[in-house]
Every structure is written in C-alpha cells, then in structure tokens.
C-alpha atoms as a PDB file:
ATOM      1  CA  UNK A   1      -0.030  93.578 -91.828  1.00  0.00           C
ATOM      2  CA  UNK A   2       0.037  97.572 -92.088  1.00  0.00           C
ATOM      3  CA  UNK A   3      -0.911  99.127 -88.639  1.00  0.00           C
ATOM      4  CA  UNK A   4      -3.449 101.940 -89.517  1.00  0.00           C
ATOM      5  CA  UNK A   5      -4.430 104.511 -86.874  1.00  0.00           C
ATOM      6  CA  UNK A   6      -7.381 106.623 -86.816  1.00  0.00           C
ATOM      7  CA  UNK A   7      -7.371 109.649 -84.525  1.00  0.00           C
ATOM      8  CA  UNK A   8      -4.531 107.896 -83.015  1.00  0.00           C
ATOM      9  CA  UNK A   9      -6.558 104.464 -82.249  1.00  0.00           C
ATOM     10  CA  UNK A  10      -5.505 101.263 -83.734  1.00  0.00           C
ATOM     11  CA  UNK A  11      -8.305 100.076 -86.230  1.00  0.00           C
ATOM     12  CA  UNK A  12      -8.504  96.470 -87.672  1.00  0.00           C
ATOM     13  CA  UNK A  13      -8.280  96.757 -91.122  1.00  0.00           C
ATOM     14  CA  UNK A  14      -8.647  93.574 -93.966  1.00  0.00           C
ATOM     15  CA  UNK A  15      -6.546  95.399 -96.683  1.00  0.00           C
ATOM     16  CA  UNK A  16      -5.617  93.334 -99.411  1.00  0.00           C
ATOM     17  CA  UNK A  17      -1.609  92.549 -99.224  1.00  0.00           C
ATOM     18  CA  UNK A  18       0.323  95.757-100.421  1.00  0.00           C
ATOM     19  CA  UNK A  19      -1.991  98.097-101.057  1.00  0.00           C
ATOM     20  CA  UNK A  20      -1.853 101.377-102.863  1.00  0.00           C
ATOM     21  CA  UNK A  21      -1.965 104.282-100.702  1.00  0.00           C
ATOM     22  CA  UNK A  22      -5.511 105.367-102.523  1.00  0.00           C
ATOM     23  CA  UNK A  23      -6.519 102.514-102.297  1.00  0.00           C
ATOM     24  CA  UNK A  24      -5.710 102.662 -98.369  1.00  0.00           C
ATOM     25  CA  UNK A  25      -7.707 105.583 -98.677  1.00  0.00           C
ATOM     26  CA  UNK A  26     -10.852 104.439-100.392  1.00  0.00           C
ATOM     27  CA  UNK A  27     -10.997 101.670 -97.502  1.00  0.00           C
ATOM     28  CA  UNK A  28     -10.807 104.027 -94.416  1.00  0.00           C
ATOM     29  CA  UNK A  29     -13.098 106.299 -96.235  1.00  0.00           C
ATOM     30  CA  UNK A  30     -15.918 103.470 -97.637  1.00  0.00           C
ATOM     31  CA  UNK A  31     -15.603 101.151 -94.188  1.00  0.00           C
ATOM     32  CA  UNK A  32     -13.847 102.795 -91.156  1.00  0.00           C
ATOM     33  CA  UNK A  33     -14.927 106.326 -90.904  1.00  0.00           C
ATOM     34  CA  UNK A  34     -18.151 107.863 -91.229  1.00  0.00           C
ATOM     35  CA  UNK A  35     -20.244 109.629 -93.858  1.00  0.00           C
ATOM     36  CA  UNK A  36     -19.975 112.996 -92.132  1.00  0.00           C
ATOM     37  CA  UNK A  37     -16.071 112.833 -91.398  1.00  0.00           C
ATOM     38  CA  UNK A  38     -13.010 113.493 -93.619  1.00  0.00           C
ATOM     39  CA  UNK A  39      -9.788 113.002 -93.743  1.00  0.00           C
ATOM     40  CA  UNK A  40      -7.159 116.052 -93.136  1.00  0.00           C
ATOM     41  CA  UNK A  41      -3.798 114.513 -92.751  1.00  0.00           C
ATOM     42  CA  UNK A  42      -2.428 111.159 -93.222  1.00  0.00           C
ATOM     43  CA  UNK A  43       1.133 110.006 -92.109  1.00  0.00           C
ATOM     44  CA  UNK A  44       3.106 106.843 -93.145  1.00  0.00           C
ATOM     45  CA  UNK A  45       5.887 105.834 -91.177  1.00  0.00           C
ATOM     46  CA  UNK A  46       5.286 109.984 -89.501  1.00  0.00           C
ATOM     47  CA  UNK A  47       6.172 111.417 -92.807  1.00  0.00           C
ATOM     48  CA  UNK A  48       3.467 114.009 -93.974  1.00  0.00           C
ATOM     49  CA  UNK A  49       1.399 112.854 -97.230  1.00  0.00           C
ATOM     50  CA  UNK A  50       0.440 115.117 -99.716  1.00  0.00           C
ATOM     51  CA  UNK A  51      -3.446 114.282-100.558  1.00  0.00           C
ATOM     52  CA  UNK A  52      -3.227 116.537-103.748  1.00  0.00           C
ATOM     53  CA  UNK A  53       0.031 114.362-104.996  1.00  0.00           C
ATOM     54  CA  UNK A  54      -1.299 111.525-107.002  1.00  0.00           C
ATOM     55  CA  UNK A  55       2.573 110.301-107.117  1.00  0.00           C
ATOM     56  CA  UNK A  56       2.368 109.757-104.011  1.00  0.00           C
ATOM     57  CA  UNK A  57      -0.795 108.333-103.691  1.00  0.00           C
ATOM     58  CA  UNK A  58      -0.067 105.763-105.865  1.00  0.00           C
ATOM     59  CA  UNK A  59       2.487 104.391-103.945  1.00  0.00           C
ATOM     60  CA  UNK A  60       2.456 100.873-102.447  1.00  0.00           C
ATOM     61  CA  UNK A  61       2.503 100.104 -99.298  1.00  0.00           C
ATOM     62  CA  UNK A  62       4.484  97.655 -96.803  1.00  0.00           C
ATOM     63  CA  UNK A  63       3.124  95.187 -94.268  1.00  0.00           C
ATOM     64  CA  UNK A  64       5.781  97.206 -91.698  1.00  0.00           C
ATOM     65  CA  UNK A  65       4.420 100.312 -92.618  1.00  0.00           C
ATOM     66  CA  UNK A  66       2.258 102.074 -89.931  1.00  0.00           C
ATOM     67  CA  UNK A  67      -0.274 104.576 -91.332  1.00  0.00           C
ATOM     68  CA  UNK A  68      -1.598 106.919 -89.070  1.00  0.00           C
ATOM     69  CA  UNK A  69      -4.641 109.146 -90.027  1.00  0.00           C
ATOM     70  CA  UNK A  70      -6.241 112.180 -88.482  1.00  0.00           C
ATOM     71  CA  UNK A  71     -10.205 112.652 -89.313  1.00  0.00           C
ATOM     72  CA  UNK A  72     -12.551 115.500 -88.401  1.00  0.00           C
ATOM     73  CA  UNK A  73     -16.243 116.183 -88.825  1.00  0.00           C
ATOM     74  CA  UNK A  74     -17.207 118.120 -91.457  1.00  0.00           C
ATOM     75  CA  UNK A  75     -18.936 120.221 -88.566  1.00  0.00           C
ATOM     76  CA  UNK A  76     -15.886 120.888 -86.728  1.00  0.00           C
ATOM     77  CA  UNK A  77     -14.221 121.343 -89.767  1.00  0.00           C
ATOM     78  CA  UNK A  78     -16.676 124.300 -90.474  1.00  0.00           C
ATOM     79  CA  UNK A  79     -16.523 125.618 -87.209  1.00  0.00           C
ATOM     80  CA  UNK A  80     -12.474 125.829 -87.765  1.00  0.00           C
ATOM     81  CA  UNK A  81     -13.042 127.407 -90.751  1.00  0.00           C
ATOM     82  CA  UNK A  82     -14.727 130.359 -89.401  1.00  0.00           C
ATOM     83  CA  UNK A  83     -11.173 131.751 -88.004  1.00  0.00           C
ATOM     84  CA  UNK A  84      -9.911 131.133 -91.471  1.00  0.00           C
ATOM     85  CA  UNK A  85     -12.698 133.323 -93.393  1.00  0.00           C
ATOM     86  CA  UNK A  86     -12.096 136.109 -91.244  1.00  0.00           C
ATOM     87  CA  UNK A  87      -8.270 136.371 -91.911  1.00  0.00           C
ATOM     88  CA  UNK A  88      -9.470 136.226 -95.368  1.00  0.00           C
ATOM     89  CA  UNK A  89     -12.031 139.067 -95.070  1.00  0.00           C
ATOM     90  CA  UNK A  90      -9.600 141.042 -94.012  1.00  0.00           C
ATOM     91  CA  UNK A  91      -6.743 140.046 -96.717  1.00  0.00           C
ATOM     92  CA  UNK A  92     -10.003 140.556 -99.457  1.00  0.00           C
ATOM     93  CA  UNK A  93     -10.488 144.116 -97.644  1.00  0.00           C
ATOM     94  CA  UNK A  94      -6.825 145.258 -97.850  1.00  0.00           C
ATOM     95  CA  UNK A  95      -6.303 144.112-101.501  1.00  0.00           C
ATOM     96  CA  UNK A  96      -9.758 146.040-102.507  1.00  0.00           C
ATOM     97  CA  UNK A  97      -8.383 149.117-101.005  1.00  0.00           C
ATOM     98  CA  UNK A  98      -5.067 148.732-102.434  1.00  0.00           C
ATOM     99  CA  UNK A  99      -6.877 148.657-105.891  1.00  0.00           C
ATOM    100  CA  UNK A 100      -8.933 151.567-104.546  1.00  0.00           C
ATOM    101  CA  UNK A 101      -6.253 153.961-104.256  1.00  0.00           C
ATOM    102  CA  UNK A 102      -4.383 153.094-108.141  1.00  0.00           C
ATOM    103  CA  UNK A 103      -7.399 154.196-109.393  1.00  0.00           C
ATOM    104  CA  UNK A 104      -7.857 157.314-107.294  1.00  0.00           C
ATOM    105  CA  UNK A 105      -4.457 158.171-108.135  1.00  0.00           C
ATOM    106  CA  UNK A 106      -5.472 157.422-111.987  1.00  0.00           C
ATOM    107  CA  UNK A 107      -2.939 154.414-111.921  1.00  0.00           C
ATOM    108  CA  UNK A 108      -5.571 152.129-114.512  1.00  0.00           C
ATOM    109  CA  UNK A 109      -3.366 149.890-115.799  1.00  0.00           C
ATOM    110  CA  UNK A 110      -1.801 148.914-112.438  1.00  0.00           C
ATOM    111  CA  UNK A 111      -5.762 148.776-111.040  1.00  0.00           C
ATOM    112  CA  UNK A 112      -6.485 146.412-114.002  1.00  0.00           C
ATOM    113  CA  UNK A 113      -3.734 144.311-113.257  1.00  0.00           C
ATOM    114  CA  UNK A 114      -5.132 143.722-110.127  1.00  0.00           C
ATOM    115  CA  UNK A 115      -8.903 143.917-110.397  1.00  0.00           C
ATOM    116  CA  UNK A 116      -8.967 140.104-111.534  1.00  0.00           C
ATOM    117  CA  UNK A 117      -7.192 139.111-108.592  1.00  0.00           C
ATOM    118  CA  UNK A 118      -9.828 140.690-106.568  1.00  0.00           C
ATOM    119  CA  UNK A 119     -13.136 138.805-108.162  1.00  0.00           C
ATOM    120  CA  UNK A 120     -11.088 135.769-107.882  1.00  0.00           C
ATOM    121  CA  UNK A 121     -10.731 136.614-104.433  1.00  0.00           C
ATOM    122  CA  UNK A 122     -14.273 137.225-103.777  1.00  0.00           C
ATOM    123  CA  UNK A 123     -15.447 133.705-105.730  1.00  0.00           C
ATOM    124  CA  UNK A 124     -13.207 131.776-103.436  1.00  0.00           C
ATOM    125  CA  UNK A 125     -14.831 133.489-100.409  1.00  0.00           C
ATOM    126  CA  UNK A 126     -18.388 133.126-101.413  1.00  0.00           C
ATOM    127  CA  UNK A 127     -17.486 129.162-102.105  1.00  0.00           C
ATOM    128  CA  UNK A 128     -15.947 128.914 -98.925  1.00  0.00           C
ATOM    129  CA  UNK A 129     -18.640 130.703 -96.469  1.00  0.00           C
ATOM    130  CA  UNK A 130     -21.653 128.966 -98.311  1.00  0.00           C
ATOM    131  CA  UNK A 131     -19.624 125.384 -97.804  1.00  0.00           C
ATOM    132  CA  UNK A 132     -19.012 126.250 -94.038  1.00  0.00           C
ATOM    133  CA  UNK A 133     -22.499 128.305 -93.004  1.00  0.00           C
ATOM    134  CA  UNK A 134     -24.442 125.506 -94.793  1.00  0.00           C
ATOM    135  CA  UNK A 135     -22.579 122.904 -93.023  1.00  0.00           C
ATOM    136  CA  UNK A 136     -23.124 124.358 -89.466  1.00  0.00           C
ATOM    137  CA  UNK A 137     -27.053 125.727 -90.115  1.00  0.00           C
ATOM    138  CA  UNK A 138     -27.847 122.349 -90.842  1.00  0.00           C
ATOM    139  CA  UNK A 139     -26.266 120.549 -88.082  1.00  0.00           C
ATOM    140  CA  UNK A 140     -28.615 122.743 -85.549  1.00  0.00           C
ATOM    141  CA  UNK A 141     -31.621 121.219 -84.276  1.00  0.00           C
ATOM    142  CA  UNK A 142     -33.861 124.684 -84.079  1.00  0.00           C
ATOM    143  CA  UNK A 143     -32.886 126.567 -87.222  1.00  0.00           C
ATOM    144  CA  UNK A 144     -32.013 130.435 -86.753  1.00  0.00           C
ATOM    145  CA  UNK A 145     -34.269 131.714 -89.413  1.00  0.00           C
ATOM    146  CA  UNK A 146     -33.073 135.334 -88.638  1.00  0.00           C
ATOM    147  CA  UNK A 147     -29.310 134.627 -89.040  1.00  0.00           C
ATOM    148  CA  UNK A 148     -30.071 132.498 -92.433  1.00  0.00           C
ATOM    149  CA  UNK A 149     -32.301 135.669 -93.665  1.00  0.00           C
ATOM    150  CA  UNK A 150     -29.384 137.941 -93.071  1.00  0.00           C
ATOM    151  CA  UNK A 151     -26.743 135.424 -94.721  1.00  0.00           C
ATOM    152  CA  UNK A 152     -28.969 134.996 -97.849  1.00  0.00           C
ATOM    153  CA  UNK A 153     -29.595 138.760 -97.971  1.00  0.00           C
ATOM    154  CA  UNK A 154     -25.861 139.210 -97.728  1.00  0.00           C
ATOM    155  CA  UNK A 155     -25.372 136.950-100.616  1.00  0.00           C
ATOM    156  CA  UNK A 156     -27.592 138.258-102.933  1.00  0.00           C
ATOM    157  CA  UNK A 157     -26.227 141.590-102.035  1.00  0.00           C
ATOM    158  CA  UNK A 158     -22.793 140.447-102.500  1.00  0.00           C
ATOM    159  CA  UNK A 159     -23.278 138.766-105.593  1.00  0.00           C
ATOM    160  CA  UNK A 160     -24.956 142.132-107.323  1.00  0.00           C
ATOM    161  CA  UNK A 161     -22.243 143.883-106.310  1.00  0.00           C
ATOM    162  CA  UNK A 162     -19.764 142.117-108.322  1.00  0.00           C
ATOM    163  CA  UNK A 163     -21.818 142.057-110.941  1.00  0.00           C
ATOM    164  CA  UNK A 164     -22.130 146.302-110.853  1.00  0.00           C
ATOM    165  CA  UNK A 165     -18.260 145.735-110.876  1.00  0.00           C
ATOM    166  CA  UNK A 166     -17.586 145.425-114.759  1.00  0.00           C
ATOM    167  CA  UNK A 167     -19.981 147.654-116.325  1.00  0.00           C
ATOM    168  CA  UNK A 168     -18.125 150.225-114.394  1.00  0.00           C
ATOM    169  CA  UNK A 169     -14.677 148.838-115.048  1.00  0.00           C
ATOM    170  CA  UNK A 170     -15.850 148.570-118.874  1.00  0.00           C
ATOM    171  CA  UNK A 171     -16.714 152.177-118.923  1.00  0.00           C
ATOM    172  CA  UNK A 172     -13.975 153.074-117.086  1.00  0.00           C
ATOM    173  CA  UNK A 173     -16.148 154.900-114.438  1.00  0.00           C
ATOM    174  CA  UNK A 174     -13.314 155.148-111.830  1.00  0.00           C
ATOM    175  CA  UNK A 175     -15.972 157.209-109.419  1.00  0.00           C
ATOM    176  CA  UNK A 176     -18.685 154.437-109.761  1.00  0.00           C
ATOM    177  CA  UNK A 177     -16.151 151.791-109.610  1.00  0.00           C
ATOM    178  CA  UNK A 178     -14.420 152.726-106.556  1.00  0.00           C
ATOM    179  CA  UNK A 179     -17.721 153.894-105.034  1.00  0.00           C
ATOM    180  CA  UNK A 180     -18.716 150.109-105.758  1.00  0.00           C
ATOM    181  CA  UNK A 181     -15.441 148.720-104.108  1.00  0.00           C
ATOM    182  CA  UNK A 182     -15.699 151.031-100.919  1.00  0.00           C
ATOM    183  CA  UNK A 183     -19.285 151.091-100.228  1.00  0.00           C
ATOM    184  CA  UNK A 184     -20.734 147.828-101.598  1.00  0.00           C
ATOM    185  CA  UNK A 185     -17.866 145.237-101.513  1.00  0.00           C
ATOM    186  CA  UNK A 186     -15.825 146.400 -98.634  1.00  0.00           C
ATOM    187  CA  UNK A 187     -18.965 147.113 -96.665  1.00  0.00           C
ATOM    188  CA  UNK A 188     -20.288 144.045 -97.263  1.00  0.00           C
ATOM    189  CA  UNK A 189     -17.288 141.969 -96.377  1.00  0.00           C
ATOM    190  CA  UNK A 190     -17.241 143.843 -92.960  1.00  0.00           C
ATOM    191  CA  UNK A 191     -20.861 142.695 -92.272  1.00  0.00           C
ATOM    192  CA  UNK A 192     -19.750 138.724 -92.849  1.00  0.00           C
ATOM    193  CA  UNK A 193     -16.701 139.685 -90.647  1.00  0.00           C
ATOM    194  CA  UNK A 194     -18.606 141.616 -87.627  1.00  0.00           C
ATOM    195  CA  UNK A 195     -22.208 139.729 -87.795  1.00  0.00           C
ATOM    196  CA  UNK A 196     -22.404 136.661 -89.478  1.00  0.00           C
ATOM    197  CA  UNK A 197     -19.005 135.053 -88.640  1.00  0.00           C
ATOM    198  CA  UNK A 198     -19.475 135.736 -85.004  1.00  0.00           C
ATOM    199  CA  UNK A 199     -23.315 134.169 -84.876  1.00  0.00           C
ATOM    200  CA  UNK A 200     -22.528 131.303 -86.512  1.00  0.00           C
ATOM    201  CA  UNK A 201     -19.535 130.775 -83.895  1.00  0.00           C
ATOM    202  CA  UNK A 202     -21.776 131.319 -81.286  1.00  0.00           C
ATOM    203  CA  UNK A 203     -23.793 128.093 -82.387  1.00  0.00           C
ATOM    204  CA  UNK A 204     -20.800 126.146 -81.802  1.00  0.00           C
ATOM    205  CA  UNK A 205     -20.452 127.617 -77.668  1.00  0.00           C
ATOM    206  CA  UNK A 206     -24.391 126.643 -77.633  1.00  0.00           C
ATOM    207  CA  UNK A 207     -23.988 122.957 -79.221  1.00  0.00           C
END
C-alpha cells in the first residue's frame, strides 16, 4: 500500500490500488485534512511535485511509493504572506518610479511600454492583500473595526487611483499622470507597507 505522510505523520489511507496522483490528492483533501488547511508541497519518493503540472498529476502511483505531504492553515498561510506583500510593495514602488522618471524625461513610448506592467502589478497586489487581510480579520475573535476602516478606506482609495490613471495616460497628461503615480499610488502603497501590514502582523504575536 502507498505510505502517505501528512506534516510528516503517517496517515491510514484506503486508496483504491494505483491511484492517480489527483486522485491522491482529492482523497487527502476530501477525508484527511481539514476544511481550513491546504496543501503547499507534496513529495513522492522526496522528489518535488509540481501542483500546476497536470502531467504530472496524472501520473499513477505504486504501492512502494511513499508520498509525503506538507499542509498549512490558510491562517498561517496568510500570516506568511504578509512578508511576501511587503517585498512586493516595494518591487510595485520601484517599478512606478522607474516609469516615473521615462516620462519626466519625455521617454513616452518607453513609459507606455511599461505602464501595463504596472496595473498588472497593482491587480495582483490588491488580489493578494484582500485574500490574506480577509483571511486573518476573520480568524480574530474581537474584530479591529479601526484597522478594517483604514484597510477599506485604503482600497477604495487605491482602486480610484488607478482608475485616474488612464484618463491621464489617454490625454497624455504626463504632469497629472506622474502626479497620480507619485502622490496617489506610491503613497498609497507605502501606507499598506508602514500601517496595515504591520497591524495585521501584530494580530498574529496577540493570537
């Protein structure tokens, strides 16, 4: 029978003879682990899978095979996460700034080039902190209604920024639009980086 480990702990498993490794999957995931975990890195025989590979999740597996899976909880996840955002605030920040200066040196077409890279940039962030500051505000027992005021206002903010961003671009306001990228975007970013990202990893030293 394939030996499956979970957080390096033997499990019993009744898999069905030579499973697929999604199927594997589907079977930890509906009857061994629970509703608020997932699944970051699985290893078969200590040789790294690829979750995004579907070849090689629809490989078959051995009875000698030993499977060995590491799980987190979404929380911890989140909390982990935090470290992550920041380095990305800061990589969001530089790039802005970088576009910021084509355009003050009247370099549009190399500012163009790039100003798509920067709103897909931003759209990844604001997906990313809304998963992870959802996910910890609603594991607290006594919600902070302050911080959650100050992340929604942040949002909104945010989110009218970028969309100031293309009527500017559009007109080819280069004063406006940098003015937006320095003073709305960048400014905002450093607020998630300074205020919210340290709160919210203070709930995790209180829990």
């Amino acid at each position: 029978m394939i030996q499956i480990n979970i957080n390096d702990k033997k499990v019993v498993n009744s898999l069905n003879f030579n499973p697929s490794l999604k199927k594997m999957i589907d079977y930890i995931i509906e009857e061994k682990i629970k509703k608020d975990e997932i699944i970051t890195k699985i290893f078969v025989d200590n040789k790294t899978i690829d979750l995004d590979d579907e070849n090689e999740l629809s490989k078959i597996l051995k009875s000698h095979n030993t499977v060995n899976i590491q799980i987190q909880s979404s929380l911890d996840l989140a909390f982990e996460s935090l470290k992550d955002c920041s380095s990305y605030i800061d990589s969001c920040i530089l790039q802005i700034r970088e576009v910021i200066e084509l355009y003050q040196k009247n370099e549009i077409q190399k500012g163009n080039i790039q100003f798509p890279h920067i709103i897909d940039s931003i759209d990844f962030f604001v997906r990313l902190i809304t998963k992870v500051h959802r996910t910890i505000l609603s594991n607290q027992q006594s919600p902070d209604k302050e911080l959650n005021q100050h992340i929604q206002n942040l949002e909104i903010h945010l989110l009218t920024a970028l969309k100031s961003l293309l009527p500017a671009k559009e007109k080819v306001d280069l004063t406006l639009l940098c003015d937006l990228l320095e003073y709305e975007l960048c400014d905002n970013l450093s607020q998630w980086n300074k205020e919210i990202l340290p709160a919210l990893d203070r709930l995790d030293k209180k829990s």
